[in-house]
C-alpha atoms as a PDB file:
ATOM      1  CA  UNK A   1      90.864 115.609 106.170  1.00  0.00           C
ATOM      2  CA  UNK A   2      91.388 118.909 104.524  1.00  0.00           C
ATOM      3  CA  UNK A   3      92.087 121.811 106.292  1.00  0.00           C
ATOM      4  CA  UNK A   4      91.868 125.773 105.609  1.00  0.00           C
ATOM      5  CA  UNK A   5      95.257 127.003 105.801  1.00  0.00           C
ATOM      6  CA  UNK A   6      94.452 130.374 106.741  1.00  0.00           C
ATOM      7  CA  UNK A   7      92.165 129.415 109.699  1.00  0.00           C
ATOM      8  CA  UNK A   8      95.693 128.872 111.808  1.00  0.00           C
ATOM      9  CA  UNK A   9      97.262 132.039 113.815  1.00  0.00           C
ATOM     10  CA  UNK A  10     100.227 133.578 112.781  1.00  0.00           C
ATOM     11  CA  UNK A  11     101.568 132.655 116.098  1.00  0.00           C
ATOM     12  CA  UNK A  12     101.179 129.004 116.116  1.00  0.00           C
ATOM     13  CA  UNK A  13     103.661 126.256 114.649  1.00  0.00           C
ATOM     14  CA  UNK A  14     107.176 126.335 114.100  1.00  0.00           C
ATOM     15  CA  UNK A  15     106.955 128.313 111.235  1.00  0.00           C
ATOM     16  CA  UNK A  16     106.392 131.398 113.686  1.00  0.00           C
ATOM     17  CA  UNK A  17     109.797 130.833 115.658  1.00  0.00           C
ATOM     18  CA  UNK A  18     111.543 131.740 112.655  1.00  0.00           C
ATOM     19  CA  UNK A  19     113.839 133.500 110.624  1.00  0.00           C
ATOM     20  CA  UNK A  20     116.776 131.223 111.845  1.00  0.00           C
ATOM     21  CA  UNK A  21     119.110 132.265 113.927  1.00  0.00           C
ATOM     22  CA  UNK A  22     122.886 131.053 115.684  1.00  0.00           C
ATOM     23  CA  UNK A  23     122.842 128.359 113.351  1.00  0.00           C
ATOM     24  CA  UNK A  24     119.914 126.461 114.653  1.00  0.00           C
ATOM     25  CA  UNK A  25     117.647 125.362 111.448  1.00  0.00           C
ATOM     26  CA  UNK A  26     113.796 125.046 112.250  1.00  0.00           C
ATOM     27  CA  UNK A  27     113.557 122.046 110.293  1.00  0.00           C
ATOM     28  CA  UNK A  28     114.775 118.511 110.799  1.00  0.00           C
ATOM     29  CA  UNK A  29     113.554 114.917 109.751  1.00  0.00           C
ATOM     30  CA  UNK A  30     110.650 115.404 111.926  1.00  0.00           C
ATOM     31  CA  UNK A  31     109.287 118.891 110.559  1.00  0.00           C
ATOM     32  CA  UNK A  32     107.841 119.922 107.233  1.00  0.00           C
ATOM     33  CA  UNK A  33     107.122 123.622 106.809  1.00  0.00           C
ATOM     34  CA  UNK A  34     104.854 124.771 103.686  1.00  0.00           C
ATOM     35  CA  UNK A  35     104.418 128.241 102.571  1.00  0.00           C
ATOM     36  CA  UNK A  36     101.853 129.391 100.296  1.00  0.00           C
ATOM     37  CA  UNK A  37     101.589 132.853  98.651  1.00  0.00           C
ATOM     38  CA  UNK A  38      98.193 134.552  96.968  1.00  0.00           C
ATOM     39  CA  UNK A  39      99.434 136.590  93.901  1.00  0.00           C
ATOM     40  CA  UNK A  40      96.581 139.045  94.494  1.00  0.00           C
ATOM     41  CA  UNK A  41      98.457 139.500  97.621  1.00  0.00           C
ATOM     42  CA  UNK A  42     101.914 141.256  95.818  1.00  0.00           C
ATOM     43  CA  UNK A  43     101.280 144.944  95.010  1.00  0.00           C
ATOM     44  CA  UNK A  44     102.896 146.025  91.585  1.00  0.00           C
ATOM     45  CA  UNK A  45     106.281 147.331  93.404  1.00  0.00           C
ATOM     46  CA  UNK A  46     106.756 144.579  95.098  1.00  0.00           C
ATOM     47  CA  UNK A  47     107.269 142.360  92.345  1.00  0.00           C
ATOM     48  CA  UNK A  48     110.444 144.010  91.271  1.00  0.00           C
ATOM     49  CA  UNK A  49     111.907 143.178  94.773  1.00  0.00           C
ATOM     50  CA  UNK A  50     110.936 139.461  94.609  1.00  0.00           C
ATOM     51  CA  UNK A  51     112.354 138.942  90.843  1.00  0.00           C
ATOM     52  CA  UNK A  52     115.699 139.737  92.791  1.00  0.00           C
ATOM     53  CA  UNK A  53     115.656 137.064  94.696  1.00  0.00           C
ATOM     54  CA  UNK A  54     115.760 134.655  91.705  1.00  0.00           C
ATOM     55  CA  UNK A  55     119.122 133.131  90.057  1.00  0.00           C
ATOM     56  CA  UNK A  56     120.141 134.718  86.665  1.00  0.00           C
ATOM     57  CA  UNK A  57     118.898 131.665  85.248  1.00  0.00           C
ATOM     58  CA  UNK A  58     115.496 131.372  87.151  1.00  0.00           C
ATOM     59  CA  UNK A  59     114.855 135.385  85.849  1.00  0.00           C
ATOM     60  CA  UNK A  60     116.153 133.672  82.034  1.00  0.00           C
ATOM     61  CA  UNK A  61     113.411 131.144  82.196  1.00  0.00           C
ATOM     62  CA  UNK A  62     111.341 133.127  83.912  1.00  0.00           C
ATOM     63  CA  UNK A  63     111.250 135.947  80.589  1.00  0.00           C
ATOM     64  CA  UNK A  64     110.369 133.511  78.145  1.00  0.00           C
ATOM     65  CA  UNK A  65     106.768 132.601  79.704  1.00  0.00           C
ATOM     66  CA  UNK A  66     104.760 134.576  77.041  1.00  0.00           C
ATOM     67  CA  UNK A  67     101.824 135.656  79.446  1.00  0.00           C
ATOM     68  CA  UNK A  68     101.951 137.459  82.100  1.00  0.00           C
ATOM     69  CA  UNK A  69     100.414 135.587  84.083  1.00  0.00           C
ATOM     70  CA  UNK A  70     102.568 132.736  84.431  1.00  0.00           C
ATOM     71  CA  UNK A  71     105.851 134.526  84.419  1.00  0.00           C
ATOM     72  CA  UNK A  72     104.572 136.336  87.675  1.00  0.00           C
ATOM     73  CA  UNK A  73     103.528 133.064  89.207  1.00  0.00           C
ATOM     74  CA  UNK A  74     106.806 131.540  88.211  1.00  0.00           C
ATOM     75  CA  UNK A  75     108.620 134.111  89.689  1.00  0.00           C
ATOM     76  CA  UNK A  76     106.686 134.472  93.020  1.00  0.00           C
ATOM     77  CA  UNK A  77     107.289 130.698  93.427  1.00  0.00           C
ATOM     78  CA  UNK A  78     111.270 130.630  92.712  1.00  0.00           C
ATOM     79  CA  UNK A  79     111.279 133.603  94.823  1.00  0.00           C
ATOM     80  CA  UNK A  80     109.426 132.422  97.863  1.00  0.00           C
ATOM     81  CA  UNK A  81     111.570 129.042  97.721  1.00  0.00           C
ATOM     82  CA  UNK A  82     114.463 130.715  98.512  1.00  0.00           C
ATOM     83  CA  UNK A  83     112.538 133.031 100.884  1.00  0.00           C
ATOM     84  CA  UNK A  84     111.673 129.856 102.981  1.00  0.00           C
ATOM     85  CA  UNK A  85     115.085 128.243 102.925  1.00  0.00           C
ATOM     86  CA  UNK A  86     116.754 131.210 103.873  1.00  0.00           C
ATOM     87  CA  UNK A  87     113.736 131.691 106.794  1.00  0.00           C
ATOM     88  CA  UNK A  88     114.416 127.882 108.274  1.00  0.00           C
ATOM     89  CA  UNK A  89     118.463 127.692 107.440  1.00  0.00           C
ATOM     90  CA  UNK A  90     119.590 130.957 107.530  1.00  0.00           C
ATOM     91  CA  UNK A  91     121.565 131.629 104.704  1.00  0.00           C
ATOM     92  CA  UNK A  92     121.652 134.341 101.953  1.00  0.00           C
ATOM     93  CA  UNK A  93     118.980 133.447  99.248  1.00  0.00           C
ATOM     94  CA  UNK A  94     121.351 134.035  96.514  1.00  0.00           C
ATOM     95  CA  UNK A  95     123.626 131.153  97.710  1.00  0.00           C
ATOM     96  CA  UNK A  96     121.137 128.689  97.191  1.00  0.00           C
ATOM     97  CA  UNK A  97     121.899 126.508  94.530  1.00  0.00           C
ATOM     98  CA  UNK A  98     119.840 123.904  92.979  1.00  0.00           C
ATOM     99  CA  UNK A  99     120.500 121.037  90.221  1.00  0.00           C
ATOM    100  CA  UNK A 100     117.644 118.645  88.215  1.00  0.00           C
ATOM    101  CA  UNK A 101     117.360 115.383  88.882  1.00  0.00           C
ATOM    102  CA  UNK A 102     115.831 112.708  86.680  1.00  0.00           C
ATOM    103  CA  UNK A 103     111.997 113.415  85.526  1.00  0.00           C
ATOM    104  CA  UNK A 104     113.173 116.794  86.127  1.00  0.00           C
ATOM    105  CA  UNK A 105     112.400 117.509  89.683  1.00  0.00           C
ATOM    106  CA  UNK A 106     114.673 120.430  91.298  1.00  0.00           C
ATOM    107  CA  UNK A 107     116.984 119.465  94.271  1.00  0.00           C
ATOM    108  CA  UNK A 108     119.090 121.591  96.552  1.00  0.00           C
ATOM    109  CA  UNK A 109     122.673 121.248  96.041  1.00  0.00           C
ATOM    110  CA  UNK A 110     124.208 120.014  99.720  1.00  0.00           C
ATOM    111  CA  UNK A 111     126.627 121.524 101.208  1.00  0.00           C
ATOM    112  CA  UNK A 112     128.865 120.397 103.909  1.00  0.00           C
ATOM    113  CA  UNK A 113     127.937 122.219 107.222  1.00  0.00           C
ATOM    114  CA  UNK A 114     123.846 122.157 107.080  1.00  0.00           C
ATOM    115  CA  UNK A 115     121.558 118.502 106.517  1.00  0.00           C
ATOM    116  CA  UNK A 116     120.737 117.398 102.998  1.00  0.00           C
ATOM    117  CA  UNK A 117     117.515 119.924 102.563  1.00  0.00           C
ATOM    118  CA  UNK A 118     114.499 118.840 100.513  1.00  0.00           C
ATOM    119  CA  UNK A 119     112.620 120.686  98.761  1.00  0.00           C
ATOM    120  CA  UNK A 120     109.258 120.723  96.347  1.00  0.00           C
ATOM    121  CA  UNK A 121     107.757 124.094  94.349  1.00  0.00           C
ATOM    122  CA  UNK A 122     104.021 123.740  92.922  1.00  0.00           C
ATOM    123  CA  UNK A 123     102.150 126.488  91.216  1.00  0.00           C
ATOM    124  CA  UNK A 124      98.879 127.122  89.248  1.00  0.00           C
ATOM    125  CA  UNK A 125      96.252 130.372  88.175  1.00  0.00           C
ATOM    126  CA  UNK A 126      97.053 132.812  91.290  1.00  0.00           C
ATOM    127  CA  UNK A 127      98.729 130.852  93.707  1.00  0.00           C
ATOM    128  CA  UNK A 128     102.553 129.272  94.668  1.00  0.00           C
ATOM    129  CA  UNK A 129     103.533 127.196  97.524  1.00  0.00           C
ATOM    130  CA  UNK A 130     107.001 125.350  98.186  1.00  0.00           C
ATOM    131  CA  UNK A 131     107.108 122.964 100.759  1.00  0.00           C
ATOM    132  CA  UNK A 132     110.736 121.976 102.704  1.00  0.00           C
ATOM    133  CA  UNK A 133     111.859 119.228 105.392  1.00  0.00           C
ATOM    134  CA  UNK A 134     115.167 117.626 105.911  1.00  0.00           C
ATOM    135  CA  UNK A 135     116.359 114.244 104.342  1.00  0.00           C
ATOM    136  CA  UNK A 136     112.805 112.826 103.078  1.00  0.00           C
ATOM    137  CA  UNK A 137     111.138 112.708  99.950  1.00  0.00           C
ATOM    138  CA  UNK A 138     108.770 115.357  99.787  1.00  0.00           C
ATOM    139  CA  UNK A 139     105.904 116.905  96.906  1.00  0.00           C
ATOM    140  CA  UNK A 140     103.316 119.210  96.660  1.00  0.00           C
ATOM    141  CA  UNK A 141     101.107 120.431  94.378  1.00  0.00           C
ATOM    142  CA  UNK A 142      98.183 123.710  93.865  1.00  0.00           C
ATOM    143  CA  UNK A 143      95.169 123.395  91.774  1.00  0.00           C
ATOM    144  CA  UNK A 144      92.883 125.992  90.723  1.00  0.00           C
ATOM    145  CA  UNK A 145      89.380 125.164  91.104  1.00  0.00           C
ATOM    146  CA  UNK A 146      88.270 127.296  88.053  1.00  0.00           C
ATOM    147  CA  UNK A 147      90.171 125.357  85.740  1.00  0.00           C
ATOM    148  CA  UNK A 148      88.676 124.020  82.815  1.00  0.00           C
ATOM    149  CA  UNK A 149      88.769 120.016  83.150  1.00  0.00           C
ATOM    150  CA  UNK A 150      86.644 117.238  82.174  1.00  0.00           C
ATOM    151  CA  UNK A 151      86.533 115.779  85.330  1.00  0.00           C
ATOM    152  CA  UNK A 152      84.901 112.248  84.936  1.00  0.00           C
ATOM    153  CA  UNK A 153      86.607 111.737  81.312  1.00  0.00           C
ATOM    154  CA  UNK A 154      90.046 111.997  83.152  1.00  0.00           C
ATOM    155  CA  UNK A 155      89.739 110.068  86.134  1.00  0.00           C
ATOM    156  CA  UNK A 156      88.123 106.991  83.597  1.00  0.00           C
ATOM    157  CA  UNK A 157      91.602 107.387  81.825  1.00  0.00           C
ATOM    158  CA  UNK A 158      93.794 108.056  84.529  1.00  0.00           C
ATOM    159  CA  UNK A 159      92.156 107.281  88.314  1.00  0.00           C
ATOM    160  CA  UNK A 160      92.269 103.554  90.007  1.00  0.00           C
ATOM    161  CA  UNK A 161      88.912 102.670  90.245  1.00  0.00           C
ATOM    162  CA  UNK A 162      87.580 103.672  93.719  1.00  0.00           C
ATOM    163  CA  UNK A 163      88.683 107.225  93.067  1.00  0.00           C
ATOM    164  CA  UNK A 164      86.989 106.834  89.549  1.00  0.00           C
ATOM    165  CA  UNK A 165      83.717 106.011  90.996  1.00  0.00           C
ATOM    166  CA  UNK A 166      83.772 108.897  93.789  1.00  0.00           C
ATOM    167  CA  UNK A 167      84.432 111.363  91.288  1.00  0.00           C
ATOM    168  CA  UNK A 168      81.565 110.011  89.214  1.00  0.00           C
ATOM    169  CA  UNK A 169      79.799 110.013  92.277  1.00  0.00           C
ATOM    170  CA  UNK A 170      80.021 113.322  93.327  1.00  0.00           C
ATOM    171  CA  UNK A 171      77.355 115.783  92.599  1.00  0.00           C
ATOM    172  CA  UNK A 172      77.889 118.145  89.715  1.00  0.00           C
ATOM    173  CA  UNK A 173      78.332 120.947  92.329  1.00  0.00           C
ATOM    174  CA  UNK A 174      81.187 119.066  94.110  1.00  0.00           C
ATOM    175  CA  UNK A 175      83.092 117.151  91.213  1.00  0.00           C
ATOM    176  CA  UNK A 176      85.536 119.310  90.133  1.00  0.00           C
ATOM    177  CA  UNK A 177      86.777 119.346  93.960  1.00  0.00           C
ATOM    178  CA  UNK A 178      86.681 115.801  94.252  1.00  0.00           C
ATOM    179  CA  UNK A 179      88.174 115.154  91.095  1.00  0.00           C
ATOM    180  CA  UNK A 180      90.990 117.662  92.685  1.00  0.00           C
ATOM    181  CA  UNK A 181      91.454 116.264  95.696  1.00  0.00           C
ATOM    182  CA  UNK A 182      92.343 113.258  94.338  1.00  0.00           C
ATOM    183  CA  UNK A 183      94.684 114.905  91.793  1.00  0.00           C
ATOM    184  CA  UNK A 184      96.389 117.212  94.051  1.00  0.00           C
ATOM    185  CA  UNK A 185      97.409 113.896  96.292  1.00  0.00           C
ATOM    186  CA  UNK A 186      98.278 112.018  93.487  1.00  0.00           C
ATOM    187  CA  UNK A 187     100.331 114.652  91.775  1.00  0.00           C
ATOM    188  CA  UNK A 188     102.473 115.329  95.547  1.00  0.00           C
ATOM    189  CA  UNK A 189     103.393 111.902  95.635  1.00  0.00           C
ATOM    190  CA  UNK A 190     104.676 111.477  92.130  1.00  0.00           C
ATOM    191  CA  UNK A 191     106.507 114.767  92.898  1.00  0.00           C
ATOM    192  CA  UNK A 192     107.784 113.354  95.800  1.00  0.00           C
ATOM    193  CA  UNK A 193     108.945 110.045  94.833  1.00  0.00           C
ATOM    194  CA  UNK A 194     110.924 112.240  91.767  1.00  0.00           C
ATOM    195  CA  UNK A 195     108.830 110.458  89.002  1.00  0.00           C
ATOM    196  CA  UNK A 196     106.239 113.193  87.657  1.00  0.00           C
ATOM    197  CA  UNK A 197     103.460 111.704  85.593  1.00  0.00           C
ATOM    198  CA  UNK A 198     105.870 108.760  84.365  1.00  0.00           C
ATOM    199  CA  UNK A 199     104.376 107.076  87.201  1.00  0.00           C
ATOM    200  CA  UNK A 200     100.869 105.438  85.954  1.00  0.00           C
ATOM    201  CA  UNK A 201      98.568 107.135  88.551  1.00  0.00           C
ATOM    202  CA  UNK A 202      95.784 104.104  88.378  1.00  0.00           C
ATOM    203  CA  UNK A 203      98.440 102.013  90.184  1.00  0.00           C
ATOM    204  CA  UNK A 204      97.337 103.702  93.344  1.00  0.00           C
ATOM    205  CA  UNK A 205      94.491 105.296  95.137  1.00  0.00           C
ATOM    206  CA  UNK A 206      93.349 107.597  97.970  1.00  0.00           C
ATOM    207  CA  UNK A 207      91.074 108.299 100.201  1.00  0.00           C
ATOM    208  CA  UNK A 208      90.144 111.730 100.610  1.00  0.00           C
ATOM    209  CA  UNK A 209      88.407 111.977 104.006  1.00  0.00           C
ATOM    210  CA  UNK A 210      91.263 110.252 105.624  1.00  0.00           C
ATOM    211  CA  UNK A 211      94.263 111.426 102.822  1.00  0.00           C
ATOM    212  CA  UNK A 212      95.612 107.949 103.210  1.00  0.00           C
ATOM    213  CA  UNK A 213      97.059 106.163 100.064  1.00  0.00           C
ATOM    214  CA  UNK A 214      96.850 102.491  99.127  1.00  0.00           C
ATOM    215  CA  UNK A 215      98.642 100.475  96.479  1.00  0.00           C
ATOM    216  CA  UNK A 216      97.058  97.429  94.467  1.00  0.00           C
ATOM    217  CA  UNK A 217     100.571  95.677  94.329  1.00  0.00           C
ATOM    218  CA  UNK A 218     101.999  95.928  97.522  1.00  0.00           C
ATOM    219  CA  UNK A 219     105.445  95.317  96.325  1.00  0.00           C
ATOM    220  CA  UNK A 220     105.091  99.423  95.047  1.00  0.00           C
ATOM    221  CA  UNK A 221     105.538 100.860  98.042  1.00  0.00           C
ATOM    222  CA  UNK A 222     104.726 101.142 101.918  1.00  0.00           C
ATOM    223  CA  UNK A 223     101.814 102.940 102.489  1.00  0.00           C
ATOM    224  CA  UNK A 224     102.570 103.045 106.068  1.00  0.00           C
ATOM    225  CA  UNK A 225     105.675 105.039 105.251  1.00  0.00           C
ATOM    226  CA  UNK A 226     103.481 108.154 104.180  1.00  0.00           C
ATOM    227  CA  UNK A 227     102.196 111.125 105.766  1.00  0.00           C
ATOM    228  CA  UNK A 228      99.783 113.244 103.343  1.00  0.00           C
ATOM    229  CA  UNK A 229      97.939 116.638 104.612  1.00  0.00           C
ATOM    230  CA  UNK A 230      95.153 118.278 102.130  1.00  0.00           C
ATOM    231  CA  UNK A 231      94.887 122.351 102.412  1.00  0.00           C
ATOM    232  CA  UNK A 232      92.663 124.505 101.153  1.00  0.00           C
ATOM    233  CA  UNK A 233      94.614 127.627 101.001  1.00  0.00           C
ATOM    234  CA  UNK A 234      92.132 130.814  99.231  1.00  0.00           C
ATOM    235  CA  UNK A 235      88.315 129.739  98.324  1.00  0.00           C
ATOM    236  CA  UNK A 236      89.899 129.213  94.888  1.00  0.00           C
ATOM    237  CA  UNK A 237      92.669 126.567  95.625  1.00  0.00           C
ATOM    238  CA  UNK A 238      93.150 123.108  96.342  1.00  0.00           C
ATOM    239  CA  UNK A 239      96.552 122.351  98.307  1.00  0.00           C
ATOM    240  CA  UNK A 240      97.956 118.989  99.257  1.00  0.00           C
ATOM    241  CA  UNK A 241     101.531 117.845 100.524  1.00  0.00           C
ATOM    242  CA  UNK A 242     103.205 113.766 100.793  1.00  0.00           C
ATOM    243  CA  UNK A 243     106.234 113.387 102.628  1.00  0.00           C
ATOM    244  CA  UNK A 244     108.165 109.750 103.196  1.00  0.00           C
ATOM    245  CA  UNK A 245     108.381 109.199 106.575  1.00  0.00           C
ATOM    246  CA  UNK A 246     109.924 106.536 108.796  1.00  0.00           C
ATOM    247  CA  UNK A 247     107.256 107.410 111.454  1.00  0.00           C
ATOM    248  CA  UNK A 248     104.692 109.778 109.516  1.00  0.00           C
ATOM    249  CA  UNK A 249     102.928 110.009 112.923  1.00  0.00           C
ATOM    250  CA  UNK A 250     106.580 111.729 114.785  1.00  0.00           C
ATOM    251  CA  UNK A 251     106.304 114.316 111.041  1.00  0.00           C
ATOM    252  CA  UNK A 252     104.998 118.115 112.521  1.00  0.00           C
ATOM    253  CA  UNK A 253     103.706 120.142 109.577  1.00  0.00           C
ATOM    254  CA  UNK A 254     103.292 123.959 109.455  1.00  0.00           C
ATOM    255  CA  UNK A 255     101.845 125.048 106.645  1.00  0.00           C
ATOM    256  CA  UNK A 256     101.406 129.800 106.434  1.00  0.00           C
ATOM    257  CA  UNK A 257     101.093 132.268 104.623  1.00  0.00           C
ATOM    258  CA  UNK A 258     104.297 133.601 103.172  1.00  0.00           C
ATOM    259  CA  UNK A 259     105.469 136.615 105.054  1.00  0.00           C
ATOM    260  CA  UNK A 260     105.668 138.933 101.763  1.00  0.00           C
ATOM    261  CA  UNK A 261     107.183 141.898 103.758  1.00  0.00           C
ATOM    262  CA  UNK A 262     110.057 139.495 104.889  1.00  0.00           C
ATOM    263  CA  UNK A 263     110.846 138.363 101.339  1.00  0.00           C
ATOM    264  CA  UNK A 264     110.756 142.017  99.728  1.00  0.00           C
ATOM    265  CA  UNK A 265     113.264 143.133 102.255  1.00  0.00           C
ATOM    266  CA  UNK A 266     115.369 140.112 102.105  1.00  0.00           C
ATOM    267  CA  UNK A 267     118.155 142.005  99.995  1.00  0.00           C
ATOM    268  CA  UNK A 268     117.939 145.135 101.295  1.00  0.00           C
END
């Protein structure tokens, strides 16, 4: 089931209890919080305040995108990572510190007096999001719909077979958002699970309507271990988020809008 994420109230979820405060976190091994930020949201001084929120080595990579365009997104998603964290731990967002584990997925550094945090960044054409629990694996990923893709051609190549004949199903109207879906769900569990496209993605398959996931070989993986939530976050974007879960049905996921107020003034 996919859901718009700006259809729920500011005032509902977790999310909305927040920043932190007296040491009490807002996530644990039963929450998930997601933020997701528009770039057509940030007005042109505000970007100056978010680049400061970034490490001197997240602003390094950060300058040598040559457009624009994906410097800004870059940079809005780095920055609203740390915007989050701080929001649900309550500490600076210069004192995060990350490292890059194998397939090059970014994890938080632990420290000693909070839980091991997990965290996941995605972006694409106009849109970040960063999702964040405690202890479990956890992956998202943001599509644009616009995107030039040859839908069918792909999922032949890359899809298991039932998602290769809904895609090819779909009507011409609807296939580049079925041919999403899938990918979006596909792409937050290989995230999640820390191996990127190195896993084969025809060894598994989903199914949209009910964003459950099901392995050919059942010696892959547990299924039943799995929680998976689709999003549709702006009329342009596709949004979905996996986490591992002993009990996926005990997980409570808030997914908002990123306060951008909060983050500008974060350092001032």
């Amino acid at each position: 089931m996919q859901t718009t994420a700006g259809e729920k109230q500011a005032t509902e979820g977790f999310l909305a209890q927040g920043p932190a405060r007296d040491g009490r976190m807002l996530v644990d091994r039963d929450r998930a919080a997601i933020w997701w930020l528009s770039l057509e949201r940030i007005g042109a001084s505000q970007w100056h305040a978010l680049a400061a929120l970034l490490s001197d080595e997240e602003r390094t990579r950060a300058a040598r995108f040559h457009f624009d365009r994906d410097r800004r997104v870059y940079t809005a998603a780095h920055a609203m990572c740390r915007g989050l964290l701080t929001w649900c731990a309550g500490q600076s967002p210069n004192s995060w510190q990350f490292t890059t584990a194998d397939h090059g997925k970014p994890e938080l550094i632990a420290t000693p007096d909070i839980p091991r945090l997990r965290v996941n960044i995605s972006h694409t054409r106009g849109l970040a999001a960063v999702a964040l629990t405690v202890e479990h694996d956890i992956g998202i990923d943001v599509e644009w719909m616009e995107r030039s893709v040859e839908a069918q051609k792909l999922a032949q190549r890359m899809f298991a077979s039932s998602e290769r004949d809904a895609v090819t199903a779909a009507s011409e109207d609807s296939r580049i958002e079925t041919f999403l879906g899938f990918w979006t769900l596909k792409e937050a569990y290989v995230k999640a699970i820390g191996k990127g496209l190195s896993q084969p993605l025809d060894q598994f398959s989903f199914d949209l309507e009910k964003a459950s996931i099901r392995f050919d070989n059942a010696g892959i993986d547990d299924p039943a271990r799995w929680r998976f939530e689709r999003y549709r976050p702006g009329p342009d974007h596709l949004m979905a988020l996996a986490v591992r879960h002993p009990d996926p049905a005990r997980l409570a996921v808030d997914c908002a809008a990123a306060p951008l107020d909060y983050l500008c003034a974060l350092l001032k």
